[in-house]
PDB file of N, CA and C in Angstrom:
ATOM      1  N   UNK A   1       0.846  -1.192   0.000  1.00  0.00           N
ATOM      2  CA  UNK A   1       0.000   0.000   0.000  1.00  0.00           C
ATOM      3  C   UNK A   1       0.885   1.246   0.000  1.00  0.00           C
ATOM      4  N   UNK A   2       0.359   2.135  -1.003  1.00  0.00           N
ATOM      5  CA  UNK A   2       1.337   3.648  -0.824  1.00  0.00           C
ATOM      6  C   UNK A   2       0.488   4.364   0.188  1.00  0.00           C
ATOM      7  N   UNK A   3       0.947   4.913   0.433  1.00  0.00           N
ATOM      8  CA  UNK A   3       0.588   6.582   1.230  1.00  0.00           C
ATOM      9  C   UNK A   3       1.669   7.758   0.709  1.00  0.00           C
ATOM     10  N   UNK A   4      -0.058   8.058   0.697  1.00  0.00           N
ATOM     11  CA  UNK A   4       0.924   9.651   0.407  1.00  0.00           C
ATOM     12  C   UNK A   4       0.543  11.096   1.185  1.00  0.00           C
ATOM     13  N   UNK A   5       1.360  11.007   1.994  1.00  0.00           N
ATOM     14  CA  UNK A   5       1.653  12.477   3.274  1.00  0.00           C
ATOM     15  C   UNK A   5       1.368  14.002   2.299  1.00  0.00           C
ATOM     16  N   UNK A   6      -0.054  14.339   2.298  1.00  0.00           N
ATOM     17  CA  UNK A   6       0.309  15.471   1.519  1.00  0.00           C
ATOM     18  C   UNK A   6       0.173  17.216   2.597  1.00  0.00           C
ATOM     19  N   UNK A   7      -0.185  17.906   2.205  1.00  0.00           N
ATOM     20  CA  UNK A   7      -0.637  19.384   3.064  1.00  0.00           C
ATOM     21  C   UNK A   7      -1.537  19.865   1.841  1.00  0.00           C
ATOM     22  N   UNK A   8      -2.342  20.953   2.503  1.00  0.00           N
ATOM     23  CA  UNK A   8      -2.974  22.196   1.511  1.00  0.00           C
ATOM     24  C   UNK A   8      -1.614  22.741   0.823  1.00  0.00           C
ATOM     25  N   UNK A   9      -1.781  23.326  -0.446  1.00  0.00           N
ATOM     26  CA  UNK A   9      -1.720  24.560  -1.396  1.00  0.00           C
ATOM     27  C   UNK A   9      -0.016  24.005  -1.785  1.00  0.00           C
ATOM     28  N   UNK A  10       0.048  22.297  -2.027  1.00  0.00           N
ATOM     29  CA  UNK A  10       1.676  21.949  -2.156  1.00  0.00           C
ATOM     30  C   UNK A  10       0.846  21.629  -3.484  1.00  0.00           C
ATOM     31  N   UNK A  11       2.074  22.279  -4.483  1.00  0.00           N
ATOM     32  CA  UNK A  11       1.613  21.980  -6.173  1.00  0.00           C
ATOM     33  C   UNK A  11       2.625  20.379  -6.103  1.00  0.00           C
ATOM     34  N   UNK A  12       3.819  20.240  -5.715  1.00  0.00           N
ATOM     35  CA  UNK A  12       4.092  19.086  -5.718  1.00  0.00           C
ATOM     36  C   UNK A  12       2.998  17.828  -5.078  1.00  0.00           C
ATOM     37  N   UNK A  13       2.490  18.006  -4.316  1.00  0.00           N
ATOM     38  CA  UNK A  13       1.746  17.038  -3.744  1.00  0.00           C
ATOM     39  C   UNK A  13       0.486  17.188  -4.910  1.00  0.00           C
ATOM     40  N   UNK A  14      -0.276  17.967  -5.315  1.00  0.00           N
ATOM     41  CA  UNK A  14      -1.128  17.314  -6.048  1.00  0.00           C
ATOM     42  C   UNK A  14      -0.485  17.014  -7.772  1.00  0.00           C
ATOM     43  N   UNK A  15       0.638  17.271  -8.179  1.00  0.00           N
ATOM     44  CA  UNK A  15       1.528  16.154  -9.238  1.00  0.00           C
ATOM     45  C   UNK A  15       1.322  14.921  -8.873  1.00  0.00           C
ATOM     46  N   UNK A  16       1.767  14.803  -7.648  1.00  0.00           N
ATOM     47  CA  UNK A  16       1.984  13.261  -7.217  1.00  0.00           C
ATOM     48  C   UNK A  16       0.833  12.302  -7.055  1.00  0.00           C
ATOM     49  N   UNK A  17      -0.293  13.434  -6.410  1.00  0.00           N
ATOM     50  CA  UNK A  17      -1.549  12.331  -6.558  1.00  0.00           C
ATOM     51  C   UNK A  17      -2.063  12.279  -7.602  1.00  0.00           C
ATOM     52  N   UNK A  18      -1.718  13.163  -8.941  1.00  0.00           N
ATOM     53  CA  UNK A  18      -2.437  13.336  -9.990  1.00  0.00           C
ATOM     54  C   UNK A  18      -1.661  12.166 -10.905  1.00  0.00           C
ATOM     55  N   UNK A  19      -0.300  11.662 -10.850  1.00  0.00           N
ATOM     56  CA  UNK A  19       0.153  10.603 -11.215  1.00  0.00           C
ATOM     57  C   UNK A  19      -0.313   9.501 -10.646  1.00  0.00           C
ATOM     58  N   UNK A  20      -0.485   9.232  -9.870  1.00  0.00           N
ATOM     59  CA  UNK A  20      -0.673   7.885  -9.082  1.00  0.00           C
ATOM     60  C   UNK A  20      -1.876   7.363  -9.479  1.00  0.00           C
ATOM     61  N   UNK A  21      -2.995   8.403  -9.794  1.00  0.00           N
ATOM     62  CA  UNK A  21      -4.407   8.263  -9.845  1.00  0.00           C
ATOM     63  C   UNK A  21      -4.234   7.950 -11.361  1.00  0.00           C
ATOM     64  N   UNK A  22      -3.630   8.834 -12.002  1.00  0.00           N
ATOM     65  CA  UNK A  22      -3.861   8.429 -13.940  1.00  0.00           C
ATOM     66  C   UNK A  22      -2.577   6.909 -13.838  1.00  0.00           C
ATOM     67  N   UNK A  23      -1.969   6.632 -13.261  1.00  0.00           N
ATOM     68  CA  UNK A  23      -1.243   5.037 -13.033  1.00  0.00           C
ATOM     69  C   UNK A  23      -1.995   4.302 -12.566  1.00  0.00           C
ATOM     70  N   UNK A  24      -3.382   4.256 -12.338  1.00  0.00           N
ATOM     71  CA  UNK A  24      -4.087   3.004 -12.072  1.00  0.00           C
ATOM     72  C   UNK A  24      -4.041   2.860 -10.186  1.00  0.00           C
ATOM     73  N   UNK A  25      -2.723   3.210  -9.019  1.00  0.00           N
ATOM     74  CA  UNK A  25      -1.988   3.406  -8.089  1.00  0.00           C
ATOM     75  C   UNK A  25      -2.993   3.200  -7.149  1.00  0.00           C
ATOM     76  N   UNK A  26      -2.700   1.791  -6.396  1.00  0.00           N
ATOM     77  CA  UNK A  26      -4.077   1.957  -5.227  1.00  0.00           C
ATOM     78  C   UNK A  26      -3.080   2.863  -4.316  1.00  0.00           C
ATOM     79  N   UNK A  27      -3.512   3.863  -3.580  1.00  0.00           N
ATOM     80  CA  UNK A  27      -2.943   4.617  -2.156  1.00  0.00           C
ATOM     81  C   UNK A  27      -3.961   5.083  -1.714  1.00  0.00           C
ATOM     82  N   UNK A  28      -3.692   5.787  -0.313  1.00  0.00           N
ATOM     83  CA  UNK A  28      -4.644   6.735   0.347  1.00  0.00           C
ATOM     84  C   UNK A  28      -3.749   7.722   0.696  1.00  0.00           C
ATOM     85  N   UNK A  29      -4.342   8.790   0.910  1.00  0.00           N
ATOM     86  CA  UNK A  29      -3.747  10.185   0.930  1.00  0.00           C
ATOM     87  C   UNK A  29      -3.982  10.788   2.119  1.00  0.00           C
ATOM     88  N   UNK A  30      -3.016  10.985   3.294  1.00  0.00           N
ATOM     89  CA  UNK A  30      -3.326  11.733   4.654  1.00  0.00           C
ATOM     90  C   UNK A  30      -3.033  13.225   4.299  1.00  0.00           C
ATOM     91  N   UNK A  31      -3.425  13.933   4.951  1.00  0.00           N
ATOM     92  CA  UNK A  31      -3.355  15.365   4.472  1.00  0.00           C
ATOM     93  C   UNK A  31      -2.866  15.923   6.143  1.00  0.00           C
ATOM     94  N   UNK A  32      -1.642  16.095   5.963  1.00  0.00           N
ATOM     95  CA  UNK A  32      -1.255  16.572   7.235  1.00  0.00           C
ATOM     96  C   UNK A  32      -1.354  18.195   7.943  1.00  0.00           C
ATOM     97  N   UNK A  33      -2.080  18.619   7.582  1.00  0.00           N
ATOM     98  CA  UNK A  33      -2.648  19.981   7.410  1.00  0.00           C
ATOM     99  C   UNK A  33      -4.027  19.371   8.243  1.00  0.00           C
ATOM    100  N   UNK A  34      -4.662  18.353   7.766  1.00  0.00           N
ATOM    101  CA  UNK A  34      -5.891  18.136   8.481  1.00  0.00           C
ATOM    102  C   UNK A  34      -5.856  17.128   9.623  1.00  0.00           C
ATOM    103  N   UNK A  35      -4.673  16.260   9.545  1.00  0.00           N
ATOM    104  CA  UNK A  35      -4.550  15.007  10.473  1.00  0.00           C
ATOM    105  C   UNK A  35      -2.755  16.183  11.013  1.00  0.00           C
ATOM    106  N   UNK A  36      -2.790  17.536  11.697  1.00  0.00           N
ATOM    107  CA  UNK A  36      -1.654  17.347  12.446  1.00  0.00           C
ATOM    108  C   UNK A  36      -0.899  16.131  13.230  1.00  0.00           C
ATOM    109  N   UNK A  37      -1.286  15.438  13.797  1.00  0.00           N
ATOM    110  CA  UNK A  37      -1.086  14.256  14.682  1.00  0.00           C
ATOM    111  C   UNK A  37       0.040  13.502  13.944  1.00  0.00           C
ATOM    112  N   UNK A  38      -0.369  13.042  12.318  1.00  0.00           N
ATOM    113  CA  UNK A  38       0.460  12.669  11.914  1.00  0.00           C
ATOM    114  C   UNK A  38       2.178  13.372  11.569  1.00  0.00           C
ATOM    115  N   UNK A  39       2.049  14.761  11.829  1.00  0.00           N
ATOM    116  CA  UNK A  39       3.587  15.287  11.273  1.00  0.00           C
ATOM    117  C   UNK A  39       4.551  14.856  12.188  1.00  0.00           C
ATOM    118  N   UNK A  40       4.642  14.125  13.399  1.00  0.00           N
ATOM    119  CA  UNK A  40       5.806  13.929  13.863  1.00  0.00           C
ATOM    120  C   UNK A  40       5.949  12.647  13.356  1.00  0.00           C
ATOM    121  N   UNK A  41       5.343  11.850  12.749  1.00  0.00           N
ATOM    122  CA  UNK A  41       5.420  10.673  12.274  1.00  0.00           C
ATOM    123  C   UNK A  41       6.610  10.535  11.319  1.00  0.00           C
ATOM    124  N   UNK A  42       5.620  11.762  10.194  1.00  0.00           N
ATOM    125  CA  UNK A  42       6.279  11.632   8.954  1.00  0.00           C
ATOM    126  C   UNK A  42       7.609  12.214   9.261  1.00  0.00           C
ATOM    127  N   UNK A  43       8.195  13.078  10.635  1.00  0.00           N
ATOM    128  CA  UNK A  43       9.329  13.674  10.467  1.00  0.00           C
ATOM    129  C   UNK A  43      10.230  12.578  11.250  1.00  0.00           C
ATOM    130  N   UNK A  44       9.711  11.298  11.646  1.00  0.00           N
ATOM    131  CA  UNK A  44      10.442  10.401  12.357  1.00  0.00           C
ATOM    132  C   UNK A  44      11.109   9.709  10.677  1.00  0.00           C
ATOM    133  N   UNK A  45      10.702   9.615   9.740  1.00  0.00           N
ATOM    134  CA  UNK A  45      10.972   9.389   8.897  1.00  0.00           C
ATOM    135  C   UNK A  45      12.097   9.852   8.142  1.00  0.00           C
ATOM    136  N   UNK A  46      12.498  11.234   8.955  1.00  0.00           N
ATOM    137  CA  UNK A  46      13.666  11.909   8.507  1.00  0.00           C
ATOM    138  C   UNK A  46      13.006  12.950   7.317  1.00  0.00           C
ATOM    139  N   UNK A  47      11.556  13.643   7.275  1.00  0.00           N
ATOM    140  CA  UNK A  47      11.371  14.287   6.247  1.00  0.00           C
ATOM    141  C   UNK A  47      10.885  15.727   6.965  1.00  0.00           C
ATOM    142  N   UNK A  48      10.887  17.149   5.818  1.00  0.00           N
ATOM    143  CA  UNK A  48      10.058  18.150   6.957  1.00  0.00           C
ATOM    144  C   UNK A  48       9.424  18.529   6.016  1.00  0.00           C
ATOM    145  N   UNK A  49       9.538  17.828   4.304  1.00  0.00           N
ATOM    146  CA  UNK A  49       8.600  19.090   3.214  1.00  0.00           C
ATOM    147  C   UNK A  49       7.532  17.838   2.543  1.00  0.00           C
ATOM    148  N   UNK A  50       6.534  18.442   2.003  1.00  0.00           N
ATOM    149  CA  UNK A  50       5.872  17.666   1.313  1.00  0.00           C
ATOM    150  C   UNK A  50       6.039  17.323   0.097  1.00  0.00           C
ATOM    151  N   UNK A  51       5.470  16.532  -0.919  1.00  0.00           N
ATOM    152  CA  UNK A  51       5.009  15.617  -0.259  1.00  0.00           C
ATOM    153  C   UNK A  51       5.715  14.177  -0.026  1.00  0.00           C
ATOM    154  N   UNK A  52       5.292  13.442   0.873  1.00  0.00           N
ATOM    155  CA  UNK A  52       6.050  12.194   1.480  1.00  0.00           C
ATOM    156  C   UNK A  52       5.449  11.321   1.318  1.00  0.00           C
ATOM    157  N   UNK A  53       6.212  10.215   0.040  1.00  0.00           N
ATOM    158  CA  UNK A  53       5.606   9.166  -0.265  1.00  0.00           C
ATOM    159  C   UNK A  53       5.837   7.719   0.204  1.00  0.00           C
ATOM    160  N   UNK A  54       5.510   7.110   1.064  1.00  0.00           N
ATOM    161  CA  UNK A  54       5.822   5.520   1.714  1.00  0.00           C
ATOM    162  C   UNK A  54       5.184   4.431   0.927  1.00  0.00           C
ATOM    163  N   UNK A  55       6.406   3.326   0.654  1.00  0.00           N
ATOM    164  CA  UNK A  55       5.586   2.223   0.275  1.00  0.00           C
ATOM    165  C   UNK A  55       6.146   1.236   1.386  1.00  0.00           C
ATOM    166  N   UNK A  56       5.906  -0.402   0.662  1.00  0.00           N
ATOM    167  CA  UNK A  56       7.023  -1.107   0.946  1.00  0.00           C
ATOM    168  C   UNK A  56       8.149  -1.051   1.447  1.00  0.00           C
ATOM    169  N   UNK A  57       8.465  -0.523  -0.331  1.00  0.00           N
ATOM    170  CA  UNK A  57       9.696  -1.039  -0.919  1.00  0.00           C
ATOM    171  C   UNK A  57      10.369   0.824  -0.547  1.00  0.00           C
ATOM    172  N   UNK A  58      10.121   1.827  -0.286  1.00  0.00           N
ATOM    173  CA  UNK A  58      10.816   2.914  -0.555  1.00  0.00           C
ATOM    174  C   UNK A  58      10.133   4.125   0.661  1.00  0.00           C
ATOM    175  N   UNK A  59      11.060   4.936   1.163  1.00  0.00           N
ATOM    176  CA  UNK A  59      10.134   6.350   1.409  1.00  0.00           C
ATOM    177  C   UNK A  59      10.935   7.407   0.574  1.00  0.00           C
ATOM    178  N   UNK A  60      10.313   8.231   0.267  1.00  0.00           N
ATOM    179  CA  UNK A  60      10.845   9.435  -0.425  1.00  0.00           C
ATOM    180  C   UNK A  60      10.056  10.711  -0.060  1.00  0.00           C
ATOM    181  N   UNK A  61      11.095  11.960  -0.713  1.00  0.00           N
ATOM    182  CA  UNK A  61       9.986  12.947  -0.635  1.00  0.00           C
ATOM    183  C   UNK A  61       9.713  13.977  -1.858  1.00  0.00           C
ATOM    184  N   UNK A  62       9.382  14.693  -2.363  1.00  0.00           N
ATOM    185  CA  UNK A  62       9.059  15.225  -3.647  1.00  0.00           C
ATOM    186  C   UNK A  62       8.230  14.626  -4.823  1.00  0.00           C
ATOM    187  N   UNK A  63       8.061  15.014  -6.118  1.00  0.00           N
ATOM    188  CA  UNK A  63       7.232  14.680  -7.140  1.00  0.00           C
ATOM    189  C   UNK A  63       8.531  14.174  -7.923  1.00  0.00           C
ATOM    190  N   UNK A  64       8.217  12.648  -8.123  1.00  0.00           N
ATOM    191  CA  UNK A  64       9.776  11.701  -8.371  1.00  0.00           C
ATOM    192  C   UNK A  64       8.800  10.611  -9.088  1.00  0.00           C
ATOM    193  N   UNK A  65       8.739  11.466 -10.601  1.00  0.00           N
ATOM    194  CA  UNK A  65       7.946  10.300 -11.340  1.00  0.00           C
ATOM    195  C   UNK A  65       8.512   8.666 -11.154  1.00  0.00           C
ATOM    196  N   UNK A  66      10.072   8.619 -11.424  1.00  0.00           N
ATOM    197  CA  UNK A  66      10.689   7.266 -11.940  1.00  0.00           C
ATOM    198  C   UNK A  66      10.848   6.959 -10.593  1.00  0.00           C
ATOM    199  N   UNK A  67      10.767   7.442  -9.235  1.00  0.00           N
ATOM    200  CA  UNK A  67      10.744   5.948  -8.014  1.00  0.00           C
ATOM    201  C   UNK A  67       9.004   6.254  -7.953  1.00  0.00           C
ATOM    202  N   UNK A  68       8.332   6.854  -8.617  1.00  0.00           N
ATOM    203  CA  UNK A  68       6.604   6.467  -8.371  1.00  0.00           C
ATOM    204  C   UNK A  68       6.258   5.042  -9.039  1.00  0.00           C
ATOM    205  N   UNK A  69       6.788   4.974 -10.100  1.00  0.00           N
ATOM    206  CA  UNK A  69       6.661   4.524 -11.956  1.00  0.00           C
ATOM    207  C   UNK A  69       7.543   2.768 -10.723  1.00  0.00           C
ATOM    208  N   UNK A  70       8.419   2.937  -9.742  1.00  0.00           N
ATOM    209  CA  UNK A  70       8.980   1.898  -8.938  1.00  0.00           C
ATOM    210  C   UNK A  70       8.232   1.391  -8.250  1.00  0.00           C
ATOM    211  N   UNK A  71       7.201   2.403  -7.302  1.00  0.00           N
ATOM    212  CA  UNK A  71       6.554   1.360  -6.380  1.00  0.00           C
ATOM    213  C   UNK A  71       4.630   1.161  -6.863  1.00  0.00           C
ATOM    214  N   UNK A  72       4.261   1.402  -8.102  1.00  0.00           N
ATOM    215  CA  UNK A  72       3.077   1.123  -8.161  1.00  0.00           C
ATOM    216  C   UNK A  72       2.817  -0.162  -9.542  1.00  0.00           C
TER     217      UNK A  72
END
């Protein structure tokens, strides 16, 4: 399963869901703007910008078609 860590008004974060969604990409999308609770999570992860993508196989952060095009 992906997740994808996004916030309000990040143009990278809606690239990323706008790929995932035209890739067929099962994920769900936390919006850390609305779920605060989750940002110390995602920063245990070693990240502080959006958006933050977890699979499996990878975490990353930014709009990174070729490791997206990796984990879906």
């Amino acid at each position: 399963m992906i997740t994808l860590y996004s916030k309000n008004n990040c143009m990278q974060c809606k690239m990323t869901k706008k790929f995932l969604e035209q890739n067929g990409a099962s994920f769900q999308e936390i919006n850390i703007d609305e779920h605060p609770e989750k940002i110390d999570y995602v920063k245990s992860l070693g990240f502080t910008a959006a958006p933050v993508i977890e699979s499996e196989q990878m975490v990353f952060s930014g709009f990174q078609p070729a490791k997206l095009k990796e984990i879906i």
